[in-house]
Protein backbone atom coordinates (compact mmCIF):
# COMPACT_ATOMS: atom_id res chain seq x y z
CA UNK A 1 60.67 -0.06 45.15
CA UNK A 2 60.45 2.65 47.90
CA UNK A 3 58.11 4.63 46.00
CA UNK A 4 55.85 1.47 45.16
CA UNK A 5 55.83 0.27 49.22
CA UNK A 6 55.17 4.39 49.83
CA UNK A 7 51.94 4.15 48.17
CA UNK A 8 50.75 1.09 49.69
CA UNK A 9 51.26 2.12 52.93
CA UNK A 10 49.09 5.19 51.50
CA UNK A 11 46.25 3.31 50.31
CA UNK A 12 46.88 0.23 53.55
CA UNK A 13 46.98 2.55 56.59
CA UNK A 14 43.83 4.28 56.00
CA UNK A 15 41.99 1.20 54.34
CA UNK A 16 42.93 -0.55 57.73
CA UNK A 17 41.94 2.51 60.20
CA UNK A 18 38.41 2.36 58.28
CA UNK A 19 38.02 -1.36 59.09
CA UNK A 20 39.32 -1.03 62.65
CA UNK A 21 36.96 2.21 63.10
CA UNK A 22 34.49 0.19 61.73
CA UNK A 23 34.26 -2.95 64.27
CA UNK A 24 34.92 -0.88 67.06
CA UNK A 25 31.67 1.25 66.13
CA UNK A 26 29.70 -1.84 65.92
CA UNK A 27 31.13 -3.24 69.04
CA UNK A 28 30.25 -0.01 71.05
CA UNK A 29 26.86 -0.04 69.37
CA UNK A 30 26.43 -3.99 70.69
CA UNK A 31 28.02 -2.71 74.20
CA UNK A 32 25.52 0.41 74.69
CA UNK A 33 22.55 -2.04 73.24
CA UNK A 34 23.80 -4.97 76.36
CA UNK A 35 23.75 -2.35 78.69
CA UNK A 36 20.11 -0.71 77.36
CA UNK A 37 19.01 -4.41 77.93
CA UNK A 38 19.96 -4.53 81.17
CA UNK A 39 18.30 -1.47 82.55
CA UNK A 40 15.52 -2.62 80.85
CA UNK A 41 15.62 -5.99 83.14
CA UNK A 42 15.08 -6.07 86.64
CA UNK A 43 13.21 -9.17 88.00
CA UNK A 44 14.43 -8.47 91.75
CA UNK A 45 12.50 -5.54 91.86
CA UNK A 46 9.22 -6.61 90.45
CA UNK A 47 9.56 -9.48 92.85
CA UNK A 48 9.84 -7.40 96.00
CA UNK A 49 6.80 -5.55 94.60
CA UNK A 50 4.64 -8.80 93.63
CA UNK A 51 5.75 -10.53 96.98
CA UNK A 52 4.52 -7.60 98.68
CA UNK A 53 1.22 -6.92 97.50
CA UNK A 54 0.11 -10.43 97.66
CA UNK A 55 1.44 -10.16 101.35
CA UNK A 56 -0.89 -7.03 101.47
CA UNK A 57 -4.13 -9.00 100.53
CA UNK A 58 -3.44 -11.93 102.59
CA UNK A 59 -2.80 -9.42 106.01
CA UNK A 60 -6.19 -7.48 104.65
CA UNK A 61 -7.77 -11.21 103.62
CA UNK A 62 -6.51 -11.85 107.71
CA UNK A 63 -8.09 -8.40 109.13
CA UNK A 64 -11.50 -8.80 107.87
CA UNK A 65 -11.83 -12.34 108.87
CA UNK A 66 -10.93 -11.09 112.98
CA UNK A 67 -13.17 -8.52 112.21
CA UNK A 68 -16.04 -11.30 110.79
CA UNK A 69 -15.07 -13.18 114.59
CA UNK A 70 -15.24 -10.19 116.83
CA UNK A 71 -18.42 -9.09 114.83
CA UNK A 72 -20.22 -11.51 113.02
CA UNK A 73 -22.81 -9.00 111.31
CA UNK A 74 -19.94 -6.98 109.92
CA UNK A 75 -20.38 -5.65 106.28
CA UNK A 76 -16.11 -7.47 105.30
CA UNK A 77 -16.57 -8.83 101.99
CA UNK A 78 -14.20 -12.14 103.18
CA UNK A 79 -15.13 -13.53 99.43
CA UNK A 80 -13.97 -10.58 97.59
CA UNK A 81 -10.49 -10.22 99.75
CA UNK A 82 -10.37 -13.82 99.07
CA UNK A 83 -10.23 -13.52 95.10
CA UNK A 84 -7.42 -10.78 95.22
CA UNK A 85 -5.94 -12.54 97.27
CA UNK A 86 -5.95 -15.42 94.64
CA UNK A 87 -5.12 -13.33 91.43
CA UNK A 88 -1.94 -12.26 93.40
CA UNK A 89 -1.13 -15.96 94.29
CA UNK A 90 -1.23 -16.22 90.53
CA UNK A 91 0.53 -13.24 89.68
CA UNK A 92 3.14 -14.80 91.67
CA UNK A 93 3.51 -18.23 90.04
CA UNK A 94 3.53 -16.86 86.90
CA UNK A 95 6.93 -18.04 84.76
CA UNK A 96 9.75 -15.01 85.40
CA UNK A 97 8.01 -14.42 89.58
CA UNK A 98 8.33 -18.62 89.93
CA UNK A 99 12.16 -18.72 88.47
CA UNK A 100 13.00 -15.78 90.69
CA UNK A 101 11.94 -17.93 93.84
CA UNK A 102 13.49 -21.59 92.54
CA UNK A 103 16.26 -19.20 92.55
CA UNK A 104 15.86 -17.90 96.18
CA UNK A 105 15.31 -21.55 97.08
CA UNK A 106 11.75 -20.78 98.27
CA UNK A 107 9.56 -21.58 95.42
CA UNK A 108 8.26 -25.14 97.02
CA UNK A 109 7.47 -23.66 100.50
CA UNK A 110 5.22 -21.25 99.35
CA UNK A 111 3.72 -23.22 96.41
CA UNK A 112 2.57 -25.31 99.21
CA UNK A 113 1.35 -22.71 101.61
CA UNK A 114 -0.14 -21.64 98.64
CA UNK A 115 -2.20 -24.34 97.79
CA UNK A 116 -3.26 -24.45 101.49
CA UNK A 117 -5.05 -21.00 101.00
CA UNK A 118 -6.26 -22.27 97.71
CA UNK A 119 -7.99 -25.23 99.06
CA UNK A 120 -10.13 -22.84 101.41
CA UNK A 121 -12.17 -21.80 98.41
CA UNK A 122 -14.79 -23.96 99.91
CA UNK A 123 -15.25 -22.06 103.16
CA UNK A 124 -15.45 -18.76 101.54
CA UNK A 125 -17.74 -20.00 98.31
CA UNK A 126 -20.22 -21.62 101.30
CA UNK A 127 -20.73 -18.24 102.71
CA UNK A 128 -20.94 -19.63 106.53
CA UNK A 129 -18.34 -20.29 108.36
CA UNK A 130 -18.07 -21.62 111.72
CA UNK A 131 -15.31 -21.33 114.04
CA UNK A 132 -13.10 -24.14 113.34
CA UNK A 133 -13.04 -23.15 110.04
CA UNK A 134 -12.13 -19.53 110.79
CA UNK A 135 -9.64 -21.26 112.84
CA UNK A 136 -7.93 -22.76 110.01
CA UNK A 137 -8.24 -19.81 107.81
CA UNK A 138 -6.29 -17.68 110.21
CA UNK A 139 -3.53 -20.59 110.73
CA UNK A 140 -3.19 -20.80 106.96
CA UNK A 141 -3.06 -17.38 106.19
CA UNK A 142 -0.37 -17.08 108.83
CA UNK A 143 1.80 -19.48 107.95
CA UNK A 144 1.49 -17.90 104.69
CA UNK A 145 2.49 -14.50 105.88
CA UNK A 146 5.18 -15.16 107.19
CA UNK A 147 6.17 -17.37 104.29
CA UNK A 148 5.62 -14.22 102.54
CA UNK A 149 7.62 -12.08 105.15
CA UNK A 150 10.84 -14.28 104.41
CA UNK A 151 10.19 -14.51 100.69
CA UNK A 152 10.27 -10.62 100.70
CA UNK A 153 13.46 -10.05 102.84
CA UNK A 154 15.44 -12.65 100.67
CA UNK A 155 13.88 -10.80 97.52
CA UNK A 156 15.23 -7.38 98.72
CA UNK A 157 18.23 -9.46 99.63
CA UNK A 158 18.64 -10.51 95.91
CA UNK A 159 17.98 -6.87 94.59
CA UNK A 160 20.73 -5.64 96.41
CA UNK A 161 23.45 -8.15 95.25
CA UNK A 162 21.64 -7.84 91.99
CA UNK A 163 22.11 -4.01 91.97
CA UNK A 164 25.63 -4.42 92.95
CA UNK A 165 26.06 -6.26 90.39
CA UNK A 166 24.45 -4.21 87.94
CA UNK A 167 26.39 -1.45 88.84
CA UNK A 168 29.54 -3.36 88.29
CA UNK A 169 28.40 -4.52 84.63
CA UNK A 170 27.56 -0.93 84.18
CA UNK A 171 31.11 -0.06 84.84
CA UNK A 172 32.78 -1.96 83.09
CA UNK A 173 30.23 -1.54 80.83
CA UNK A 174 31.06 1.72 80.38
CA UNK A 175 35.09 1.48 80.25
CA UNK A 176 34.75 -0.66 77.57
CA UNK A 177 32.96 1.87 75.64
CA UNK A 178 35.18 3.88 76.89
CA UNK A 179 38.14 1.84 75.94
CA UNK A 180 36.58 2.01 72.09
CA UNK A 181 35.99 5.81 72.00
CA UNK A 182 39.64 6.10 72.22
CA UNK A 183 40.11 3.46 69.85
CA UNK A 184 37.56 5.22 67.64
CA UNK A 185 39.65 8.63 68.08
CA UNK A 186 42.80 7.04 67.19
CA UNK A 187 41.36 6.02 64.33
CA UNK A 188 40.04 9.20 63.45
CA UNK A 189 43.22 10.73 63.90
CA UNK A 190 44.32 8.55 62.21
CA UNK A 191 42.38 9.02 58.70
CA UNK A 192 42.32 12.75 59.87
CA UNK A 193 46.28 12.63 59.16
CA UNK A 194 46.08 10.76 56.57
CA UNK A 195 43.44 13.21 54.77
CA UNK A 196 45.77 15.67 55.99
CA UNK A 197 48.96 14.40 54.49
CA UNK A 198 47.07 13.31 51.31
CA UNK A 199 45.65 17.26 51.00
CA UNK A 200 49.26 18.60 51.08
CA UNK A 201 50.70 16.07 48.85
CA UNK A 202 47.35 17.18 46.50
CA UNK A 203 48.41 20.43 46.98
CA UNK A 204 52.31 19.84 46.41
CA UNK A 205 51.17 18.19 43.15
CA UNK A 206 49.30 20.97 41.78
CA UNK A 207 51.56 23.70 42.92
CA UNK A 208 54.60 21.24 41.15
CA UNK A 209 51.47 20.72 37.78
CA UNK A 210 51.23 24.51 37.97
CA UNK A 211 54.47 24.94 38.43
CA UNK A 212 55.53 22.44 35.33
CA UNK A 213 52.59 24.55 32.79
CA UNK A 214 54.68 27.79 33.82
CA UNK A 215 57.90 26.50 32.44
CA UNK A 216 56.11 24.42 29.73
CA UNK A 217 55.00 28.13 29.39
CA UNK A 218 58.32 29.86 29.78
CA UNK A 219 59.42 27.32 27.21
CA UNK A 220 57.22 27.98 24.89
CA UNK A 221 57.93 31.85 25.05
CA UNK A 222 61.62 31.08 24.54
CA UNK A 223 61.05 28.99 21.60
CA UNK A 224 58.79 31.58 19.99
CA UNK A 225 61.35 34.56 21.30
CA UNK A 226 64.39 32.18 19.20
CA UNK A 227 62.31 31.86 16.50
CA UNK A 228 61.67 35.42 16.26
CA UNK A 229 65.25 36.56 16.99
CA UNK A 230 66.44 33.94 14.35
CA UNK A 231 63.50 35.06 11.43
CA UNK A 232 65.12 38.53 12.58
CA UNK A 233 68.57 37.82 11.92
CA UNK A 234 67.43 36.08 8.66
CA UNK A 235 65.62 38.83 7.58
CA UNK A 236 68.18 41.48 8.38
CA UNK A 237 71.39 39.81 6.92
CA UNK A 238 69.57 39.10 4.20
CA UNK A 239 67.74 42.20 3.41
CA UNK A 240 70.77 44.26 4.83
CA UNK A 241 73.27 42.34 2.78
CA UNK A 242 72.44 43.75 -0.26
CA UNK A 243 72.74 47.85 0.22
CA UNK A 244 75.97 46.96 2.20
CA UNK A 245 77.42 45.39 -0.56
CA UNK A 246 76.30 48.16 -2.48
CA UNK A 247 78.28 50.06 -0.65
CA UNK A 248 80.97 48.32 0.35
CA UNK A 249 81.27 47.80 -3.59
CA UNK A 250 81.00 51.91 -4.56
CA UNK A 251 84.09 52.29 -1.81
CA UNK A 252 86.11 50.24 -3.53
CA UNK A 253 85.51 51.19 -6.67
CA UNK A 254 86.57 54.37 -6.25
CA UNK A 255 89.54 53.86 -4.12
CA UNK A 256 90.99 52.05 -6.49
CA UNK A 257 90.22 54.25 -9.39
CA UNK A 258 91.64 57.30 -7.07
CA UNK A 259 92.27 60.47 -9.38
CA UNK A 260 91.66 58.63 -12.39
CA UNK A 261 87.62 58.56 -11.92
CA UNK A 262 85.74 60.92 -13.97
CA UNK A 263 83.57 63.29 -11.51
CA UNK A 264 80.28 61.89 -13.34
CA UNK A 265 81.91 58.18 -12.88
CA UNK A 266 81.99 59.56 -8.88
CA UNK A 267 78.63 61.26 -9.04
CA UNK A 268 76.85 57.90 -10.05
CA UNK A 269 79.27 55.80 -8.13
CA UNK A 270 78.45 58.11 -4.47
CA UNK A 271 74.27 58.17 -5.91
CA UNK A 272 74.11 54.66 -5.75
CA UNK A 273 75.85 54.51 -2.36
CA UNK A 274 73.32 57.14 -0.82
CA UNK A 275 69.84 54.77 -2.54
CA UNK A 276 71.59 52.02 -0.90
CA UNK A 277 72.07 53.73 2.40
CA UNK A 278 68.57 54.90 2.12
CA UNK A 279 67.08 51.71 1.82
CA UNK A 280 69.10 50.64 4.77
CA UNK A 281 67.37 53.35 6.83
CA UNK A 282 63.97 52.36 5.25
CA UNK A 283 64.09 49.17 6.53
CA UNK A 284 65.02 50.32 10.03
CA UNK A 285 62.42 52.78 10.34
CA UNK A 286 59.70 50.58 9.21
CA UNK A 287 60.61 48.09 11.52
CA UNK A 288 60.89 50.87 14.85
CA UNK A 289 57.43 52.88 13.28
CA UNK A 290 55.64 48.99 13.48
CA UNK A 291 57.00 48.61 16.82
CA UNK A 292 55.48 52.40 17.99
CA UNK A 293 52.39 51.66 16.37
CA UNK A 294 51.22 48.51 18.11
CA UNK A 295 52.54 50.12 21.24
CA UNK A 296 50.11 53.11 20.74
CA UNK A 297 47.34 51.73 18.98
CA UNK A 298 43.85 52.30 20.01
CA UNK A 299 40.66 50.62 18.78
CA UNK A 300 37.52 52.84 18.11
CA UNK A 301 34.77 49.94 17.30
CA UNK A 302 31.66 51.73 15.14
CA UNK A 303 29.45 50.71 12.28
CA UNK A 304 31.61 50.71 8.59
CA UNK A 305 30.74 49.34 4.79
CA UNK A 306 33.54 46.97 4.03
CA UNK A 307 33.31 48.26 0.31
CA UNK A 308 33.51 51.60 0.78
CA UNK A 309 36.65 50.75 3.21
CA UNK A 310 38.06 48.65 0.32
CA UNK A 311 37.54 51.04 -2.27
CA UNK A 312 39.56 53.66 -0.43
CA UNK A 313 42.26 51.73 -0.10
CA UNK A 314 42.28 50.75 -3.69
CA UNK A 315 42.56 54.43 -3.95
CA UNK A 316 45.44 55.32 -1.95
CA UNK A 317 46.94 52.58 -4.01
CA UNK A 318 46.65 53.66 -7.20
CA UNK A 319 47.78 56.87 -6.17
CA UNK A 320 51.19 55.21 -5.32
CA UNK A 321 50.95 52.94 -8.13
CA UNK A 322 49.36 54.30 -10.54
CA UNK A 323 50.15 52.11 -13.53
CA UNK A 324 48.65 49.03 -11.97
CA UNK A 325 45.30 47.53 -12.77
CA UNK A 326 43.23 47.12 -9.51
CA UNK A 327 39.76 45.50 -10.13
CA UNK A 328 36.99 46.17 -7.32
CA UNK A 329 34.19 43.45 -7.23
CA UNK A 330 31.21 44.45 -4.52
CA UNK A 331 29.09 41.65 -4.44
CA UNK A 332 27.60 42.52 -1.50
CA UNK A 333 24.46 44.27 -2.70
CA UNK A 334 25.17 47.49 -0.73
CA UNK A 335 25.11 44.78 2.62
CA UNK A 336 28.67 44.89 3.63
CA UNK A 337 28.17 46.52 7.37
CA UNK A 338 30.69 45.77 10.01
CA UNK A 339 31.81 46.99 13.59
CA UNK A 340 35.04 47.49 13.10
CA UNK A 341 37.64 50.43 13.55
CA UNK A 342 37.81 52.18 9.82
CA UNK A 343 41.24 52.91 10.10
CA UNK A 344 42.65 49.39 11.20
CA UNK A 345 40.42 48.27 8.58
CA UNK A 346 42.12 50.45 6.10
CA UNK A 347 45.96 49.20 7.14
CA UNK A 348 44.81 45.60 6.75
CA UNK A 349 43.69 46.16 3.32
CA UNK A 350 45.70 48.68 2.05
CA UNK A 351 48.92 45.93 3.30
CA UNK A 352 47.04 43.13 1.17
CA UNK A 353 46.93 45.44 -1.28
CA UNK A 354 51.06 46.54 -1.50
CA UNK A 355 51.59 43.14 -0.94
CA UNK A 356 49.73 41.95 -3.94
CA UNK A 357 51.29 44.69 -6.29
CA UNK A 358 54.48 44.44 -4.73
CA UNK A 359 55.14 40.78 -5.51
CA UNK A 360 53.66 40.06 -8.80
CA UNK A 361 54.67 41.55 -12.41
CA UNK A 362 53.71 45.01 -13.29
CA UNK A 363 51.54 43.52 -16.42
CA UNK A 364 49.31 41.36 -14.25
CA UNK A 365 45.93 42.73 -11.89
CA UNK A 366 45.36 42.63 -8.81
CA UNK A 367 42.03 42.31 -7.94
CA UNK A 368 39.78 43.12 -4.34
CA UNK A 369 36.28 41.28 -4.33
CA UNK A 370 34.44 42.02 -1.65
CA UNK A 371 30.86 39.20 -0.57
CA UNK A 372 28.78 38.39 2.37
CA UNK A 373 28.86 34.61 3.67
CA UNK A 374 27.28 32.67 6.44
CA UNK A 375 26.76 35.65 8.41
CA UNK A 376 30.47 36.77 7.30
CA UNK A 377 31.55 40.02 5.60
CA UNK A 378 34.56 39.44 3.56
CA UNK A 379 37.47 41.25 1.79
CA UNK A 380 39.41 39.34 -0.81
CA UNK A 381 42.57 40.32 -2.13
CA UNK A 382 43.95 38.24 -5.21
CA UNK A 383 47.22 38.42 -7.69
CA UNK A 384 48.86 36.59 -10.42
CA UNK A 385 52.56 37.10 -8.72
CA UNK A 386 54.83 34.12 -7.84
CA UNK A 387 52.55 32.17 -5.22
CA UNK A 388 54.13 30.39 -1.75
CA UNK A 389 54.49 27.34 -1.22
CA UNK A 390 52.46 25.42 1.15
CA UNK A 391 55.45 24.80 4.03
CA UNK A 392 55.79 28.62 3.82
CA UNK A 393 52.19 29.31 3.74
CA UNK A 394 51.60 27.91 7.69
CA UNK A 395 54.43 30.69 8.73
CA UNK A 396 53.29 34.35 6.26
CA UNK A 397 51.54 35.55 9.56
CA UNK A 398 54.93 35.15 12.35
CA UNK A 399 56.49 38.26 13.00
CA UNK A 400 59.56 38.81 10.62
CA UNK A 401 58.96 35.79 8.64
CA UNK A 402 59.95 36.04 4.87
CA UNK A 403 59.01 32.72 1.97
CA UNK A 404 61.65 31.61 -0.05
CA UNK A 405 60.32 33.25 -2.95
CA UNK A 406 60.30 36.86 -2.16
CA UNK A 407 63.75 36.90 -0.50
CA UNK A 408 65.06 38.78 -3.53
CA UNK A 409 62.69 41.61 -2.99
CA UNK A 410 63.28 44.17 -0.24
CA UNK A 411 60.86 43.71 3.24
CA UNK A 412 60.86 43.24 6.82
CA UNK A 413 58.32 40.38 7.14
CA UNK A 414 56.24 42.41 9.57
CA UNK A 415 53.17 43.75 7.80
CA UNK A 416 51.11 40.77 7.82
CA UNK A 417 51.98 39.51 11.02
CA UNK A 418 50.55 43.23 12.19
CA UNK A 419 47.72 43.19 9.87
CA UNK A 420 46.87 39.70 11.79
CA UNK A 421 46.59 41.14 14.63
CA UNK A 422 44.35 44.03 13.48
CA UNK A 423 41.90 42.05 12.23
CA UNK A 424 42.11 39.60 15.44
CA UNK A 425 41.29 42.84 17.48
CA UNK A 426 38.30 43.48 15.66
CA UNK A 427 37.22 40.01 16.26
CA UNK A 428 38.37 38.77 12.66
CA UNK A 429 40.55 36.63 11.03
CA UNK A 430 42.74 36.61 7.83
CA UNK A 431 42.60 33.70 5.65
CA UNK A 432 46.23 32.59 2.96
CA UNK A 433 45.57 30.95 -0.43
CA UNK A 434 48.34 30.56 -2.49
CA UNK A 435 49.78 28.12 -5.06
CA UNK A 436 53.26 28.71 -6.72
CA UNK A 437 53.21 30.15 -10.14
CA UNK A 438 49.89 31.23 -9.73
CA UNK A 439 49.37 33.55 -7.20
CA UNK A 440 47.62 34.48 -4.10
CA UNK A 441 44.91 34.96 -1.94
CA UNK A 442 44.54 36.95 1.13
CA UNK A 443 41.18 37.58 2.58
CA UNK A 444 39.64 39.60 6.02
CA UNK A 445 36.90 38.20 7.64
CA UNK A 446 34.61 40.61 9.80
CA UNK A 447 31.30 39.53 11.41
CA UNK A 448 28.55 40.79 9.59
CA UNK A 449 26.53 43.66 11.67
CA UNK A 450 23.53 42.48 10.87
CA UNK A 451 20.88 45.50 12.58
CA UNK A 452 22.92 48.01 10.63
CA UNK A 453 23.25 48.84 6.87
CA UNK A 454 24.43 52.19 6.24
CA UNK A 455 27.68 53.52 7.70
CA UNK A 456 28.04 56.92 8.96
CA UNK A 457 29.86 59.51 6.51
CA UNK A 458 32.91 59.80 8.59
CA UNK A 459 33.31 56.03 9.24
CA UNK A 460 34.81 54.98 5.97
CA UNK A 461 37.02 58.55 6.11
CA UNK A 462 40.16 56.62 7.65
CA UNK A 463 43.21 59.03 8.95
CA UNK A 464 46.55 58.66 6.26
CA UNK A 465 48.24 55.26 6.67
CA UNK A 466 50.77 54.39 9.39
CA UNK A 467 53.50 52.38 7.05
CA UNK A 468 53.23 48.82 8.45
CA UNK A 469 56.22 47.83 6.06
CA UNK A 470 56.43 45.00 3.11
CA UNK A 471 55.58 41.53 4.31
């Protein structure tokens, strides 16, 4: 239940700090837009200024009509002062000017003054003007101006409170952005804690996944180690068994029999003790001299002809077993090149090869075929001996591993577990065919070295043997 609640606080908390860091982002976006708004707004001024220069015009509108009294040939264009004087009249009753003086509570006074200067359009289209008329142009106009005069005090007025309060928006304006940057760092703490925590407990799980492969690993190793040690002690109480009892038999045999034993009786009696104690030390050397070997070995990779490889071995097995019928096939066609190491070569085949005479009758053949397949050089061996069955068949290769069927014949169970991994060094396999009662199959796979057909002289001329002992 803790565990359950654990994770969906894990998957909650930051789900929650996303959301949260995700309204206060648009709020602060909405905040800095209000504010952008406002500083883009400011009415108060552009009143001041519009108020301003329409008081300009109507002082200049004033000072050229004194100057048309005191002068009446005077070059003052009253007309044209007259139109600006207009267009700023309707600058300033234009919709955002007029709202900003309903709001100073002046907008009616100076609509009407306004209209008063309007309605002396007449005097200035006529182009003469006589004095009561200038007389009522300079009233109007200075009613006007000072209408103007007041409107522009209360509009600087206005800016000021206005820029007060401005400023005050601004602030808090800016504390509540403020307010949500923190908010916004919290939450990025937050999710930076959380990615934190969720990187250490990724780590913690691979270091514990790592950690679980090594002992799956360890495991493993001890498994294989137990199965070794217990092939092992299979192989040596059987295999030992025998010369002890032997032994152990002769002993007896002639204790009892004391003075009594003929000295030829004791000659054959103490003979068959010393084969037995021989084969005792057989076994134990060709288990240490497999051990040295693989310790020491070291691969020399060069062109070879897999036949000519073959047929040495077939050789050096005749020599040693001279009575038994060995037939080579080469169906290669003189194409059997390989990279391999000659010598290793030679061990594999000359094992499959004592292996094959060693565990079928005298009377049968063995026979080594040697072909080319799919790019694949290989080296057959085949007999007619007692076969293995197919349980046994998945183990031949494991280090010290004897089938049921050969336990009656003396070996270690190491040579084809070694010749494995010679061929697996020169980047080949071996491949097992057997059936019971009819005999077996063992055959080396090398890749085929295709750019090369004719192995040097000394390739094929492998050094003597090391003794990889029975399988």
């Amino acid at each position: 239940m803790s565990l359950t609640r654990s994770n969906v606080l894990g998957y909650l908390l930051p789900i929650l700090a996303i959301m949260v860091l995700a309204i206060l982002l648009t709020v602060s976006l909405f905040r800095l837009a209000d504010i952008q708004r406002a500083m883009r707004n400011n009415v108060n001024a552009n009143m001041v200024w519009v108020i301003y220069q329409t008081h300009v015009e109507s002082l200049m509108l004033a000072n050229a009509v004194q100057h048309r009294l005191v002068d009446p040939g005077s070059d003052s264009d009253l007309l044209h002062r007259y139109q600006m004087l207009l267009s700023r009249i309707s600058v300033l009753n234009d919709g955002p000017q007029k709202r900003a003086l309903q709001a100073m509570g002046i907008a009616e006074t100076l609509t009407i003054q306004a209209d008063a200067v309007v309605k002396l359009a007449e005097l200035f289209e006529n182009g003469t003007i006589d004095a009561a008329g200038y007389a009522q142009i300079r009233q109007a106009l200075s009613i006007f101006s000072a209408t103007l005069q007041s409107a522009s005090g209360k509009a600087m007025m206005a800016q000021w409170e206005e820029a007060g309060e401005r400023i005050d928006t601004y602030r808090n304006a800016v504390l509540t952005v403020f307010f949500l940057m923190i908010g916004i760092w919290i939450c990025g703490a937050v999710l930076s804690v959380q990615l934190l925590l969720a990187l250490k407990k990724t780590r913690d799980n691979e270091r514990i996944r790592q950690r679980g492969i090594e002992l799956q690993k360890q495991l493993e190793n001890e498994r294989k180690i137990s199965d070794l040690y217990r092939s092992f002690g299979s192989m040596v109480s059987h295999q030992f068994r025998t010369p002890l009892a032997i032994i152990d038999a002769t002993m007896q045999r002639l204790i009892r029999a004391g003075d009594r034993m003929a000295m030829e009786e004791i000659r054959h009696r103490a003979t068959k003790a010393r084969q037995a104690t021989q084969r005792l030390n057989q076994l134990i050397e060709n288990i240490l001299q497999a051990d040295r070997f693989m310790e020491q070995l070291d691969v020399a990779m060069r062109p070879c002809r897999l036949a000519d490889i073959a047929r040495q071995a077939v050789a050096e097995q005749q020599a040693i077993a001279p009575r038994r019928a060995i037939h080579v096939v080469d169906e290669t066609g003189g194409e059997s090149t390989v990279l391999c190491d000659s010598m290793l070569t030679s061990q594999i085949i000359g094992n499959l090869l004592s292996n094959a005479i060693k565990y079928s009758e005298e009377d049968t053949a063995v026979s080594i075929r040697t072909y080319r397949q799919n790019g694949q050089i290989y080296c057959q061996v085949s007999d007619q001996g007692r076969g293995i069955s197919a349980h046994d068949l998945t183990h031949v290769f494991k280090r010290y591993f004897r089938a049921k069927a050969t336990t009656d014949i003396v070996g270690t169970g190491i040579g084809l577990h070694i010749a494995m991994e010679l061929a697996v060094l020169q980047n080949g396999t071996i491949l097992a065919c057997s059936e019971p009662g009819v005999g077996s199959s063992f055959t080396l796979q090398l890749p085929c070295h295709r750019h090369l057909r004719i192995c040097p002289d000394d390739a094929t001329q492998a050094a003597a043997p090391v003794k990889l002992g029975a399988a």
